[in-house]
Protein backbone atom coordinates (compact mmCIF):
# COMPACT_ATOMS: atom_id res chain seq x y z
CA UNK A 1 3.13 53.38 -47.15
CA UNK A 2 0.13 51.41 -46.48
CA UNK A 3 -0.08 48.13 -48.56
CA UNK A 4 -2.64 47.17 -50.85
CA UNK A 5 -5.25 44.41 -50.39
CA UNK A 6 -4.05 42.26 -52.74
CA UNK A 7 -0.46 41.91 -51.14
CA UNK A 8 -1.98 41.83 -48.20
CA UNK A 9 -3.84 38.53 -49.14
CA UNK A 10 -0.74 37.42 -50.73
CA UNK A 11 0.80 37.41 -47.45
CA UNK A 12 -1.53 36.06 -45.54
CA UNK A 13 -2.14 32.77 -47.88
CA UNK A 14 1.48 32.62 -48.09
CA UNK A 15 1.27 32.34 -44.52
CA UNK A 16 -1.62 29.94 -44.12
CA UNK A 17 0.47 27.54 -46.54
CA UNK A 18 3.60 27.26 -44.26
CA UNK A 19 1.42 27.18 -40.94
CA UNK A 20 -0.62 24.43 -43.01
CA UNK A 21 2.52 22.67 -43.85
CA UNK A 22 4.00 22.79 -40.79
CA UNK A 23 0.61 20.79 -39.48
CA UNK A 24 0.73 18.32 -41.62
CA UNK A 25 4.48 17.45 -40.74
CA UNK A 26 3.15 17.57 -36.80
CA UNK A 27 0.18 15.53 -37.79
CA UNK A 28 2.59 12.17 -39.40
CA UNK A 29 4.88 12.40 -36.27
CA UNK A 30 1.83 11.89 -34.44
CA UNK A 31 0.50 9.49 -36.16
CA UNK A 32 3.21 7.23 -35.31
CA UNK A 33 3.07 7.48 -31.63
CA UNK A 34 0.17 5.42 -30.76
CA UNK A 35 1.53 2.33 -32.77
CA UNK A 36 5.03 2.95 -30.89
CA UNK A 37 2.58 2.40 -27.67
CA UNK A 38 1.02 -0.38 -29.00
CA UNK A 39 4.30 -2.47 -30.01
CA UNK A 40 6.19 -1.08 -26.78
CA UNK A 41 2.91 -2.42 -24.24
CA UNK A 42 3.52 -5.49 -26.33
CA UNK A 43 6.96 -5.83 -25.75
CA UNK A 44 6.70 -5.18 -21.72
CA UNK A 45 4.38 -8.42 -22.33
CA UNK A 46 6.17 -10.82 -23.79
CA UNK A 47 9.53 -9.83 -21.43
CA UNK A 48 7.07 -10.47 -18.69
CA UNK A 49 6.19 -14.24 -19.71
CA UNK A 50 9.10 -15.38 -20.96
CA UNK A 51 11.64 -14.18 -18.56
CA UNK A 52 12.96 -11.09 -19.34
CA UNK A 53 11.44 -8.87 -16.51
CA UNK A 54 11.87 -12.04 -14.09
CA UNK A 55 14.45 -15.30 -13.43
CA UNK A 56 11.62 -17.41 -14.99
CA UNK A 57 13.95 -20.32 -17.31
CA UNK A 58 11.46 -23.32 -17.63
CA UNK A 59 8.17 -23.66 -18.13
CA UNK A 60 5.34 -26.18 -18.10
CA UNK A 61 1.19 -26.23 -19.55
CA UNK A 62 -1.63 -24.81 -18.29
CA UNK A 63 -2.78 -28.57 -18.26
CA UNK A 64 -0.09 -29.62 -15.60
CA UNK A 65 -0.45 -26.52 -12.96
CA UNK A 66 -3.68 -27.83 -12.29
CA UNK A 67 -5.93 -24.65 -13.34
CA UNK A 68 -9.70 -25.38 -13.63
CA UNK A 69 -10.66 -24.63 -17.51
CA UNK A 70 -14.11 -24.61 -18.35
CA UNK A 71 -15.31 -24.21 -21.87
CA UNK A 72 -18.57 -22.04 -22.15
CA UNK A 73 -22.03 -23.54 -22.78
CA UNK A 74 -23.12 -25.02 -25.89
CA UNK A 75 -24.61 -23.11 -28.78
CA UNK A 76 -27.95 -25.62 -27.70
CA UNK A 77 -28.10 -23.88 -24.61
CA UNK A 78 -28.61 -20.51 -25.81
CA UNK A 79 -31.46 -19.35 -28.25
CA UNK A 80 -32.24 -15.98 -29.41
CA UNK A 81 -35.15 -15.92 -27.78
CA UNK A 82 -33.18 -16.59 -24.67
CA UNK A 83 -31.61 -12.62 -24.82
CA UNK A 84 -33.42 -9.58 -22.75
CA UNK A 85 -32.36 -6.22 -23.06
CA UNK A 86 -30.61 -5.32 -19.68
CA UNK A 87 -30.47 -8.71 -17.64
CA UNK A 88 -27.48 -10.13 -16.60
CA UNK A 89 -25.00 -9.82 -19.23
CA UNK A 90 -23.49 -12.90 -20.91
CA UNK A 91 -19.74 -12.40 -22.01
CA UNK A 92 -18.51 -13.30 -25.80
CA UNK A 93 -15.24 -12.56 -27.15
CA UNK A 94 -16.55 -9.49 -28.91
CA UNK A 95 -16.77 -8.15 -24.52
CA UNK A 96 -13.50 -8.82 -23.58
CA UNK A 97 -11.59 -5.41 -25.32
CA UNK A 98 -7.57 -3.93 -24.03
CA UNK A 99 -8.14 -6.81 -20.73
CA UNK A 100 -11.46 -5.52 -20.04
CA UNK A 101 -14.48 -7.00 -19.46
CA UNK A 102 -17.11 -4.70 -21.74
CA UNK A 103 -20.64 -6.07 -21.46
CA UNK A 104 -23.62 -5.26 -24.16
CA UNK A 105 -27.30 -4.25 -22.18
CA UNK A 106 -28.48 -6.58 -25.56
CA UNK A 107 -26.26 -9.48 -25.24
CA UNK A 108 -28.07 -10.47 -21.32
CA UNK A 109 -30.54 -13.27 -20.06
CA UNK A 110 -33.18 -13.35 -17.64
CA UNK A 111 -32.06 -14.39 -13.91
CA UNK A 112 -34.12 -17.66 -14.56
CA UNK A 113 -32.04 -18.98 -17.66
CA UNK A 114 -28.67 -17.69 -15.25
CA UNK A 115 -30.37 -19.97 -12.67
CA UNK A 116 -30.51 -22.94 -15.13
CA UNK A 117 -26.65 -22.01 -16.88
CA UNK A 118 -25.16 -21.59 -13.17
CA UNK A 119 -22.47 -23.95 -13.95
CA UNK A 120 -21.22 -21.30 -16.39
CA UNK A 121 -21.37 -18.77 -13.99
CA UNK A 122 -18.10 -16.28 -13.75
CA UNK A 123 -16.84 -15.97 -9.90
CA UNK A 124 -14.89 -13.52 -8.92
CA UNK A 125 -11.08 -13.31 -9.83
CA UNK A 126 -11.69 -15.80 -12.68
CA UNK A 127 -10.58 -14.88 -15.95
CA UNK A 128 -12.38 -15.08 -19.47
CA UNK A 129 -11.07 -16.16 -22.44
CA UNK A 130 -11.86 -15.53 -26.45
CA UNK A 131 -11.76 -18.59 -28.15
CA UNK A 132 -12.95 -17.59 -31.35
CA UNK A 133 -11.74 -14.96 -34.04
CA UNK A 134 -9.16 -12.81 -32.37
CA UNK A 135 -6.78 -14.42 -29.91
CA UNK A 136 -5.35 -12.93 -27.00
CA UNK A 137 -8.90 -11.53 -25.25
CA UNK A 138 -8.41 -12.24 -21.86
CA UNK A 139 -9.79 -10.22 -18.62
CA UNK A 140 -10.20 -11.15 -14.92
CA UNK A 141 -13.75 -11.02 -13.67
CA UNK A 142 -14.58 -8.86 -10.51
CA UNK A 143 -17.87 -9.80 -8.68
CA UNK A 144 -18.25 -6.36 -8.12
CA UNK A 145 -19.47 -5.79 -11.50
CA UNK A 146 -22.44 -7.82 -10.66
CA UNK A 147 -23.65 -11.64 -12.17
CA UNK A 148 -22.40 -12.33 -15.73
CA UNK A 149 -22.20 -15.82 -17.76
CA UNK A 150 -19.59 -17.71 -19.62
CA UNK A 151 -20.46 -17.18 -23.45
CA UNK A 152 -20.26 -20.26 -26.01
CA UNK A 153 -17.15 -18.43 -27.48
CA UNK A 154 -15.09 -17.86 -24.16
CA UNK A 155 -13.73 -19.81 -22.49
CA UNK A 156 -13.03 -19.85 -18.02
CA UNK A 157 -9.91 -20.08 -16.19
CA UNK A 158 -11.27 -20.71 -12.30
CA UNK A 159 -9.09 -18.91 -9.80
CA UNK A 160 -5.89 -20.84 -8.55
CA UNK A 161 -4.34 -20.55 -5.34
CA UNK A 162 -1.19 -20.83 -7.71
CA UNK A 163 -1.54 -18.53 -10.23
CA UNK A 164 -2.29 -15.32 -10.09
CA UNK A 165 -5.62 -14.24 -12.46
CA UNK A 166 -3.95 -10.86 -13.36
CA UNK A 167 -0.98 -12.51 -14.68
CA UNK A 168 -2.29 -14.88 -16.14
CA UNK A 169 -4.51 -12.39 -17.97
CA UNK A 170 -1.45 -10.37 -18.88
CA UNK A 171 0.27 -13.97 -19.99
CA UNK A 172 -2.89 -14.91 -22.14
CA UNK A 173 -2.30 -11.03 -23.90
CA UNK A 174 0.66 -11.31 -24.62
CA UNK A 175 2.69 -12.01 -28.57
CA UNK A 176 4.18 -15.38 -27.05
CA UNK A 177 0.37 -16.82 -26.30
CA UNK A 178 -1.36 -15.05 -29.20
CA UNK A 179 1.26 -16.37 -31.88
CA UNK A 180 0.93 -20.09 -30.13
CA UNK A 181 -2.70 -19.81 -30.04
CA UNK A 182 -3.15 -18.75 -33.74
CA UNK A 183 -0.37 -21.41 -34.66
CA UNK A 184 -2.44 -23.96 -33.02
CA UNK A 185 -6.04 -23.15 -33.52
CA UNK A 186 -8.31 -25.26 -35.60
CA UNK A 187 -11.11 -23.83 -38.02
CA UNK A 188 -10.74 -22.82 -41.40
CA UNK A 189 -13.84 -19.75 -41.69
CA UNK A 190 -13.02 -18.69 -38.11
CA UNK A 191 -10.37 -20.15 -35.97
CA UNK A 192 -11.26 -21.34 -32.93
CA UNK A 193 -9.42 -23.11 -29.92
CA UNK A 194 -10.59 -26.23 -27.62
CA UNK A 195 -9.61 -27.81 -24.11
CA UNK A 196 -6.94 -29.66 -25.87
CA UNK A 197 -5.06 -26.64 -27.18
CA UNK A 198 -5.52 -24.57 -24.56
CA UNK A 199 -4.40 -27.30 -21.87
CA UNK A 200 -0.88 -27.57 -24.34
CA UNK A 201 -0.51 -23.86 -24.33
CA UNK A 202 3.65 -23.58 -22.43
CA UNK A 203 3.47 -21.33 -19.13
CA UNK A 204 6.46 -20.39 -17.61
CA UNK A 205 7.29 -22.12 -13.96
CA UNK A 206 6.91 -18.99 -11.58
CA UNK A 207 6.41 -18.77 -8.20
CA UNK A 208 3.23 -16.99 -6.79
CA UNK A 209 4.88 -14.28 -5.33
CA UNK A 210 7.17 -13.65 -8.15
CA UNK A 211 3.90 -13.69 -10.49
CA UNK A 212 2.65 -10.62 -8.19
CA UNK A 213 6.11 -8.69 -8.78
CA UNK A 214 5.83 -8.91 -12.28
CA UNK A 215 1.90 -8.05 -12.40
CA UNK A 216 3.24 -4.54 -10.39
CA UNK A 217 6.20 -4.25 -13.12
CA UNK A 218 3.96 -4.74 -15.73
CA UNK A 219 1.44 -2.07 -14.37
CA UNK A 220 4.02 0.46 -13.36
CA UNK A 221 5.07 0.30 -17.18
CA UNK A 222 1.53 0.47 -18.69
CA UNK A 223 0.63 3.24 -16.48
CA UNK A 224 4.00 5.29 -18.19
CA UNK A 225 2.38 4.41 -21.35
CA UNK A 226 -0.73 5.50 -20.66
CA UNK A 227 0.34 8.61 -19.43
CA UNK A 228 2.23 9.13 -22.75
CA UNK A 229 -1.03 8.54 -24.91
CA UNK A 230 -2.72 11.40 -22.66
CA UNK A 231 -0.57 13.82 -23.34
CA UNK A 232 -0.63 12.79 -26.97
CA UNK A 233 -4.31 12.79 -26.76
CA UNK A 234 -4.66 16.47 -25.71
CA UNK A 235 -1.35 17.82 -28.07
CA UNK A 236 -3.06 15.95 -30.88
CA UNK A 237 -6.59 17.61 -30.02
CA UNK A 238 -5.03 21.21 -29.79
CA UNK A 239 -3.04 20.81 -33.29
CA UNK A 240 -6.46 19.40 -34.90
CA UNK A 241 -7.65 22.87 -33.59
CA UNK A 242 -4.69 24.72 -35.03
CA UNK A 243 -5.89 25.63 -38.79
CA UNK A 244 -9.37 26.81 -37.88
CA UNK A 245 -7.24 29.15 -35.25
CA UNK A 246 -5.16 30.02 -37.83
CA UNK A 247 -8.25 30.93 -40.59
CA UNK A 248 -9.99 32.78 -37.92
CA UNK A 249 -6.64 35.09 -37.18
CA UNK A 250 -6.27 35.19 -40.85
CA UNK A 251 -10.15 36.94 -41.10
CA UNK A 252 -9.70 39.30 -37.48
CA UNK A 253 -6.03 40.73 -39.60
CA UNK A 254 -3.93 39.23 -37.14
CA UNK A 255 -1.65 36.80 -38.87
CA UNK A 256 0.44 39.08 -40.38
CA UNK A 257 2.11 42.46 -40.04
CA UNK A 258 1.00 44.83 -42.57
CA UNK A 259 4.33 47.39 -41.55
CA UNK A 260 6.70 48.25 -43.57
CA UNK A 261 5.12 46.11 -47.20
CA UNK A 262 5.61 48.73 -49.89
C-alpha cells in the first residue's frame, strides 16, 4: 500500500531532524580542533625555548649575546603625508601576523623618504618585532620580498652570526617571551616595550648549531599541525555543505524509503 503524503512528510522531517542533529554534534567537535592546534603549536614553542625539545639549562639576555637591536624611527619622522599607495612598504606591528611579514600597498613611502630613513632599513635575515599592543609578533625578513622599513612600532633584531633569526623568531613567539614581555611592558592605554626591556628579556644559552636542530624540530611539528588543520579545513567545508544536500534529497524523494509505510 502506497503511503500518503502526509506520512510521507512526516518521515522525511523526522529525518531532516536527526541528520540536522547529528550536524550540529559534528559541528562542536569541530569547533574545538583549531584551538587544540593553537595551544598544541604553543606548547611545541615554549618546549623549544626553555629546554624541553633541547639540553638548553641556563640562560642569559638578549643584552649580553651581543645582538644589534634597533628601535624603529620616531613618530617625527613619519607624517601622513609621507604614505603613497604602493611604494615600498613600511612594517608596523599590525604586518607582522602567524611569523609573517604581511605588508599593506597603503602603509608604503616613496623611494626618496626610504633614501632619507635608510638607517631603518630591514636587511635580509633580520627579524621584526611588535612593540606595541599585542606581544609576541615577530618574523624574519627575506630580501627577496623586496625594500621595506622599520615602523615606529617595531622594533629590529640585526642578524647574528650567533643566533639564528628563525629561532629567535620562534623564541620571540613563544608563551615564555609573550608572558615576560606583557609582565614587563610599560603603558597604561597601550602597552608598549623599550630597549631596556627588551635587552632584559632571559634567552636560553644554546649553541648555533643546536639552535638550527630545534628550528627543524619545531618545523617538522608545525608542518603535522598544519596538515591536521587541512584536513579539518576541507571535512569542516563538506559538513557545512551537508544540510543543503540533505534539503535538496529531501525535495528529489530520495531521503527516505516510501516501501512498506502503511
Amino acid at each position: 500500500m502506497h503511503a500518503s503524503p502526509l506520512a510521507e512528510q512526516e518521515r522525511i522531517v523526522a529525518k531532516l531532524d536527526a541528520a540536522f542533529a547529528h550536524v550540529e554534534t559534528l559541528k562542536t567537535s569541530l569547533a574545538r580542533i583549531p584551538e587544540l592546534l593553537k595551544k598544541f603549536r604553543q606548547t611545541v614553542l615554549t618546549q623549544a625555548v626553555t629546554g624541553k625539545l633541547t639540553s638548553v639549562k641556563e640562560f642569559t639576555t638578549l643584552g649580553e649575546i651581543g645582538i644589534d637591536i634597533q628601535t624603529g624611527p620616531f613618530g617625527s619622522s613619519l607624517h601622513q603625508e609621507d604614505y603613497v599607495e604602493g611604494g615600498i612598504p613600511v612594517i608596523n606591528p599590525s604586518h607582522i601576523k602567524d611569523g609573517k611579514i604581511q605588508p599593506n600597498s597603503s602603509v608604503c613611502i616613496s623611494l626618496s623618504k626610504f633614501n632619507e630613513l635608510r638607517v631603518w632599513a630591514l636587511n635580509d635575515k633580520d627579524v621584526v618585532l611588535g612593540r606595541r599592543g599585542e606581544m609576541g609578533r615577530a618574523a624574519t625578513y627575506n630580501s627577496n620580498d623586496g625594500l621595506m622599513l622599520c615602523g615606529t612600532g617595531s622594533v629590529i633584531f640585526r642578524k647574528s652570526e650567533s643566533v639564528s633569526s628563525d629561532f629567535l623568531v620562534y623564541f620571540l613567539r613563544s608563551p615564555f617571551c609573550v608572558n615576560y614581555l606583557n609582565s614587563n611592558s610599560v603603558g597604561s592605554t597601550m602597552i608598549n616595550l623599550n630597549q631596556k626591556i627588551i635587552k632584559a628579556l632571559p634567552f636560553p644559552k644554546i649553541e648555533l648549531l643546536e639552535q638550527h636542530e630545534i628550528v627543524s624540530r619545531v618545523e617538522a611539528l608545525f608542518a603535522k599541525a598544519d596538515l591536521i588543520e587541512a584536513h579539518y579545513q576541507r571535512f569542516k567545508e563538506n559538513i557545512d555543505r551537508l544540510p543543503q544536500t540533505l534539503l535538496a534529497k529531501a525535495f528529489r524523494g530520495e531521503l527516505v524509503s516510501s516501501k512498506n509505510i502503511k
